[in-house]
Protein backbone atom coordinates (compact mmCIF):
# COMPACT_ATOMS: atom_id res chain seq x y z
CA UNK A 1 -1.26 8.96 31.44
CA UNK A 2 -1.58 6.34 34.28
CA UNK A 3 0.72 3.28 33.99
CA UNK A 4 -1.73 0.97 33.15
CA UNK A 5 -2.87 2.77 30.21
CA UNK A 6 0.93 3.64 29.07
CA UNK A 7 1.10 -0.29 29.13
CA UNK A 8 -1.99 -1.03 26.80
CA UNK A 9 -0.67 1.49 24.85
CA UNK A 10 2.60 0.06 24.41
CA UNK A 11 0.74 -3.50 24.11
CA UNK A 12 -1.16 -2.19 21.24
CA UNK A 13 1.90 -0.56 19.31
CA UNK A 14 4.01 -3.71 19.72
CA UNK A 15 0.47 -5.48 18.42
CA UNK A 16 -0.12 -3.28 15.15
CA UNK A 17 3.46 -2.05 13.82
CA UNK A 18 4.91 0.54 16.44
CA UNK A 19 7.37 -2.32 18.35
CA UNK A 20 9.41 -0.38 20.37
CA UNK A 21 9.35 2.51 23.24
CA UNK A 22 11.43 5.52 21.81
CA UNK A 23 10.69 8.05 24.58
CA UNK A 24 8.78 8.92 27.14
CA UNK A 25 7.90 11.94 29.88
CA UNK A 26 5.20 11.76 32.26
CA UNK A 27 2.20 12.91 29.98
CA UNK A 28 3.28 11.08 26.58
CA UNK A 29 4.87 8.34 25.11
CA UNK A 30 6.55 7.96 21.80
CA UNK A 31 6.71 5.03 19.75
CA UNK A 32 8.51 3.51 17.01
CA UNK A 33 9.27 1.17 14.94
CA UNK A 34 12.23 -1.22 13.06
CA UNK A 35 10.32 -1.68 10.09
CA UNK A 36 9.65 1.84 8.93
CA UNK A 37 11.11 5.61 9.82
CA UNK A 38 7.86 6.71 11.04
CA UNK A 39 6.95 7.45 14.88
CA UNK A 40 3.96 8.54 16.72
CA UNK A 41 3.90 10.88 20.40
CA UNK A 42 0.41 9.57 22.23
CA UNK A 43 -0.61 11.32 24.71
CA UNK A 44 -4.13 11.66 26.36
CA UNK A 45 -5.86 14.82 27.85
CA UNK A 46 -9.44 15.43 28.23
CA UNK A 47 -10.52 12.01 27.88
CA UNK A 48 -9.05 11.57 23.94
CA UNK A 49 -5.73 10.28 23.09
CA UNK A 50 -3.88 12.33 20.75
CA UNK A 51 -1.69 10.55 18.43
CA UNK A 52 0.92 13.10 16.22
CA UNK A 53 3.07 11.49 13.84
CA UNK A 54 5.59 14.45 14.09
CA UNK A 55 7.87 13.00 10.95
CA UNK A 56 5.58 11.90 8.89
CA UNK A 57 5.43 12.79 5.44
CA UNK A 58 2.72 14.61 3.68
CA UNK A 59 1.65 11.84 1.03
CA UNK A 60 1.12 9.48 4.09
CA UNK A 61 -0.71 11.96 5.93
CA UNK A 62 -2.98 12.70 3.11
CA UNK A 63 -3.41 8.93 2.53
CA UNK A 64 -4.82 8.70 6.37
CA UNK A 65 -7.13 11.48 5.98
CA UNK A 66 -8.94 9.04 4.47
CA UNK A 67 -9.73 6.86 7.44
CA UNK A 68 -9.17 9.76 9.90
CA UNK A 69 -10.14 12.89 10.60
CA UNK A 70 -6.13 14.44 10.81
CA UNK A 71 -5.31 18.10 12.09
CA UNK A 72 -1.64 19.68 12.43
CA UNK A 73 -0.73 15.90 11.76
CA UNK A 74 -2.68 14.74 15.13
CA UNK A 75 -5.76 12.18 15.18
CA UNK A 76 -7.80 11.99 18.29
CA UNK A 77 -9.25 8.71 19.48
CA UNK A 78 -11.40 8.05 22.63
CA UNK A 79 -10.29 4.18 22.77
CA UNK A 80 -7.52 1.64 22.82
CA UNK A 81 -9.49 0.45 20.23
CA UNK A 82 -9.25 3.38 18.03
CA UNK A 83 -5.48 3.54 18.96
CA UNK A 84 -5.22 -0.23 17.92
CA UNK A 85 -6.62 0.56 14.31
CA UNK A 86 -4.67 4.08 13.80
CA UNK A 87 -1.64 2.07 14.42
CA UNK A 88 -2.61 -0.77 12.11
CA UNK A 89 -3.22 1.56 9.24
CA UNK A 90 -0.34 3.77 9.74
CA UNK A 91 2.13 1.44 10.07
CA UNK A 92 0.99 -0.92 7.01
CA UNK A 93 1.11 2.51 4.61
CA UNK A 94 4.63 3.28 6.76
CA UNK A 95 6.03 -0.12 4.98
CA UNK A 96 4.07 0.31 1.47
CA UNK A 97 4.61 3.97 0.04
CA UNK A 98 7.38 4.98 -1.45
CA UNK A 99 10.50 4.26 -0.69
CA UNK A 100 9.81 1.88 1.52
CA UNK A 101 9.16 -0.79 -0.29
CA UNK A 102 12.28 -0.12 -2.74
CA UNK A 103 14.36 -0.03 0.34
CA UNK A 104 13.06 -2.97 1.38
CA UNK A 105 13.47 -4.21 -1.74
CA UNK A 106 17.66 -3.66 -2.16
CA UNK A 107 17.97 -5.67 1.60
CA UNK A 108 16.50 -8.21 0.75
CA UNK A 109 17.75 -8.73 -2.87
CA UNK A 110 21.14 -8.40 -1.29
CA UNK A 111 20.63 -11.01 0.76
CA UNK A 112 18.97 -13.42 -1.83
CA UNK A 113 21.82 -12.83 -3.77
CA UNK A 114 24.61 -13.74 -1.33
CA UNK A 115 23.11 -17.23 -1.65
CA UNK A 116 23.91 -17.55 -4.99
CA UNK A 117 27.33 -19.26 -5.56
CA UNK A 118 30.16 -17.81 -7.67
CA UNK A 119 29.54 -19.91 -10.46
CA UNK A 120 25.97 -19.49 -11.38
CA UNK A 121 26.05 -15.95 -10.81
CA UNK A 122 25.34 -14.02 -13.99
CA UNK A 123 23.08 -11.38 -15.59
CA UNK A 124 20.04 -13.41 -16.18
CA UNK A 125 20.61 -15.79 -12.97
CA UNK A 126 20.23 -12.02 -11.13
CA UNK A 127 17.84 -10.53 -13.22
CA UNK A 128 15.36 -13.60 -12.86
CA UNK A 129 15.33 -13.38 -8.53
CA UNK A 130 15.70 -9.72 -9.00
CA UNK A 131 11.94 -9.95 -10.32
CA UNK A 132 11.14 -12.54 -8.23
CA UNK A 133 11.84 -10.52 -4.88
CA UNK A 134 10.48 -7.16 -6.58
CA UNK A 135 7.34 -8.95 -7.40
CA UNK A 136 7.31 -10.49 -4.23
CA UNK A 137 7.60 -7.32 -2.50
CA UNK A 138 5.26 -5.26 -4.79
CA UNK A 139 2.57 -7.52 -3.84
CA UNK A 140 2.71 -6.97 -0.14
CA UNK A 141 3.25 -3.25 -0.50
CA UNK A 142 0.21 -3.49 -2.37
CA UNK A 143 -1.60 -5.73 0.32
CA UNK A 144 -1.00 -3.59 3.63
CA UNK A 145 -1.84 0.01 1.51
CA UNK A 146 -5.82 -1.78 -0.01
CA UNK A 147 -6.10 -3.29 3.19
CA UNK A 148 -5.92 -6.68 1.86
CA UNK A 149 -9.15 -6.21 -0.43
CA UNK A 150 -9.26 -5.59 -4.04
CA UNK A 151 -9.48 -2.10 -5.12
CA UNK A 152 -13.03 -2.33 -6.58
CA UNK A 153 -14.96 -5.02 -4.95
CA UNK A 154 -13.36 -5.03 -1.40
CA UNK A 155 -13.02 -8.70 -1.71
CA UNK A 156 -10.84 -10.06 0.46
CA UNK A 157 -9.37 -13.41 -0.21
CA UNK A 158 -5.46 -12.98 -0.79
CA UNK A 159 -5.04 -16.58 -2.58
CA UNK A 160 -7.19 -14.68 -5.72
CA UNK A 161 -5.95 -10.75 -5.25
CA UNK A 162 -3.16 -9.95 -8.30
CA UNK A 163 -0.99 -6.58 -7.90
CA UNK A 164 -1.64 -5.60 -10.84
CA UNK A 165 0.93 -2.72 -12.92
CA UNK A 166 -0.79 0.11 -14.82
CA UNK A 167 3.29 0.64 -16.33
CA UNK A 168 4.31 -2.91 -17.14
CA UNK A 169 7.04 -4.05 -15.33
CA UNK A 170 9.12 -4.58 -18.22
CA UNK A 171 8.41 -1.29 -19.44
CA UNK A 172 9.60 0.71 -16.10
CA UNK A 173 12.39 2.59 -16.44
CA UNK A 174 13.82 1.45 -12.88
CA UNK A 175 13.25 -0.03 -9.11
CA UNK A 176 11.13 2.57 -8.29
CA UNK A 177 8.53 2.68 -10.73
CA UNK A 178 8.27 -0.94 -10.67
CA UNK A 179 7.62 -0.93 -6.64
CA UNK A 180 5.32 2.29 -6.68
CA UNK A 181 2.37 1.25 -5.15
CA UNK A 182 0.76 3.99 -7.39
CA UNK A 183 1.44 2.16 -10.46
CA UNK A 184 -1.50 -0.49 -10.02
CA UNK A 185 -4.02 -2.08 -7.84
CA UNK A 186 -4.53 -4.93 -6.12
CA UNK A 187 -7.71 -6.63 -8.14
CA UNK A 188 -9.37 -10.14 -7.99
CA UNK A 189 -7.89 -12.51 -10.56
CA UNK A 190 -10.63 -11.94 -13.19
CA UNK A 191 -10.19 -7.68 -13.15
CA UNK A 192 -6.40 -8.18 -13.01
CA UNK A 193 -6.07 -10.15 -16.30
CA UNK A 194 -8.73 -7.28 -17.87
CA UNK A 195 -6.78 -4.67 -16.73
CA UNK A 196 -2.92 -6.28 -17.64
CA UNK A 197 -4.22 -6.51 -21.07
CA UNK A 198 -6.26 -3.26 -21.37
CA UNK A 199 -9.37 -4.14 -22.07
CA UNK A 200 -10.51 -2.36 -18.59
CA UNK A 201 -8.75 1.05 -17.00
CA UNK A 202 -9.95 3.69 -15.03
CA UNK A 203 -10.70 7.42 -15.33
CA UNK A 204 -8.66 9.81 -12.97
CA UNK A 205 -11.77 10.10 -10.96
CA UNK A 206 -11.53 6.09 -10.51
CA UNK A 207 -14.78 5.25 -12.63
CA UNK A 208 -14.00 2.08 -14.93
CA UNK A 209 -13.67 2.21 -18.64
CA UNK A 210 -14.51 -1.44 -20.19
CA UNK A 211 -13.25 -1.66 -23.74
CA UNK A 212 -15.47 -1.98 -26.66
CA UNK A 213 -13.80 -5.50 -27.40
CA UNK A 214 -15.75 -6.54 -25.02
CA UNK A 215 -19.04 -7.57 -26.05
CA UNK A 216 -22.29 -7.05 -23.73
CA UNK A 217 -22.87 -10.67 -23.33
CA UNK A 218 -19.37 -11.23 -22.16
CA UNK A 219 -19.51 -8.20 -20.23
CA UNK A 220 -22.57 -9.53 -17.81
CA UNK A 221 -21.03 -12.99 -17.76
CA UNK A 222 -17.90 -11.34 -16.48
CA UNK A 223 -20.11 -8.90 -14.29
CA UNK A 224 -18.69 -5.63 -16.40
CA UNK A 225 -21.02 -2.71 -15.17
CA UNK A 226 -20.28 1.10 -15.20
CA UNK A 227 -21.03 1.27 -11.24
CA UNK A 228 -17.77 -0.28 -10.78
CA UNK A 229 -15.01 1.95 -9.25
CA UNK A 230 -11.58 2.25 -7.26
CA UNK A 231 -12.21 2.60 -3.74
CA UNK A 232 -10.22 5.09 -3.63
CA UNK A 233 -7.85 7.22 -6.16
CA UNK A 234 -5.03 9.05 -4.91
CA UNK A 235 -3.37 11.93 -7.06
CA UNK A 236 0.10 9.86 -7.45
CA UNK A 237 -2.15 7.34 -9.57
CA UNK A 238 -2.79 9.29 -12.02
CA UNK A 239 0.39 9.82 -14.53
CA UNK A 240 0.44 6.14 -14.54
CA UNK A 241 -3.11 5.89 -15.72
CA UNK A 242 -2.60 8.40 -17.95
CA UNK A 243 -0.98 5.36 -19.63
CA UNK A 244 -2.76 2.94 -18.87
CA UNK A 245 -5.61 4.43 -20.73
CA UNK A 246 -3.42 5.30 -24.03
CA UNK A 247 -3.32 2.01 -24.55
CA UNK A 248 -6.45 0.70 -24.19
CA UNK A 249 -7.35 2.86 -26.90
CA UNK A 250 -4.49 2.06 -28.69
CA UNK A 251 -5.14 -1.42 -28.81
CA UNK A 252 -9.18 -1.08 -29.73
């Protein structure tokens, strides 16, 4: 790799989530990042550059098999371009799957909480801005892994995108379930308040189910149809939905 692509590579890792240099030899370059644990070794031959995130693990590689075609944990791109948009995607899932976001979570309740002074500290002062900063850091774990676009239409105006819990957040058990990006979706306003009080949920092959509480009329006002589906649905959704679902029907 000539030095000035090694430099537009570098340019486009510090651009989309891989900051910093963490090795290089005269045919690749590795890069990393502060953010996240994961790295990525980019090196070209043939005309492709070969990106192979050598620690990453499995659940985000299957969750980039999506976009990319990914062998032996390598993706192959012709173009800056294509590097530009590997990065992008790899490093937002990097900050949103598990445990990312629930170590993100303890540093920065940590900190919020060293603002507090001694004498308003107490068990609901802490429990109120711990769900403050866990919802605040839900939501942008659920941003960066749907892209920013609700998991059914695609739309993509954040000012009306919810991330929405298939397991209530009072009803988790702890930090983790609460900040699983797997338990919920990010959904427009109108599909969020549906699903948070089960009149809508989805089938483990992401197909909607619209409660019968919902009459026909209200259903085309609200633009109800059976086309409508998750994007995507990964395995790790599922035991939550498995929920989810019980009580919809519960509560019809």
């Amino acid at each position: 790799m000539d030095a000035l692509k090694r430099t537009l590579v570098e340019k486009a890792g510090h651009d989309f989530g891989f900051e910093y240099t963490v090795s290089e030899t005269p045919e690749s370059l590795t890069l990393g990042s502060a953010r996240h644990p994961l790295q990525v070794e980019i090196t070209l031959a043939n005309g492709n550059y070969r990106l192979l995130f050598s620690n990453a693990k499995q659940q985000l590689l299957n969750e980039l098999k999506r976009d990319f075609p990914v062998l032996n944990r390598e993706i192959l791109t012709e173009s800056l371009q294509g590097i530009a948009v590997i990065f992008k995607r790899a490093a937002a899932l990097a900050h949103s799957l598990p445990n990312q976001a629930e170590d993100d979570f303890e540093s920065v309740l940590k900190a919020e909480l060293n603002k507090l002074p001694d004498n308003i500290k107490n068990t609901e002062v802490e429990r109120i801005v711990r769900q403050r900063v866990g919802q605040d850091i839900y939501r942008k774990a659920m941003l960066e892994y749907w892209g920013e676009a609700c998991a059914v239409t695609g739309v993509s105006i954040p000012s009306i995108l919810r991330a929405s819990h298939a397991l209530p957040w009072a009803n988790c058990e702890t930090d983790a379930q609460r900040l699983d990006v797997f338990n919920g979706f990010l959904l427009t306003a109108n599909l969020d308040a549906l699903f948070d009080r089960f009149l809508i949920s989805f089938n483990k092959y992401g197909n909607i189910i619209i409660s019968e509480k919902i009459s026909e009329k209200d259903k085309a006002l609200l633009g109800l149809t059976s086309a409508l589906k998750l994007r995507w649905v990964a395995e790790e959704h599922e035991k939550y939905l498995r929920i989810h679902r019980a009580r919809l029907l519960t509560v019809n």
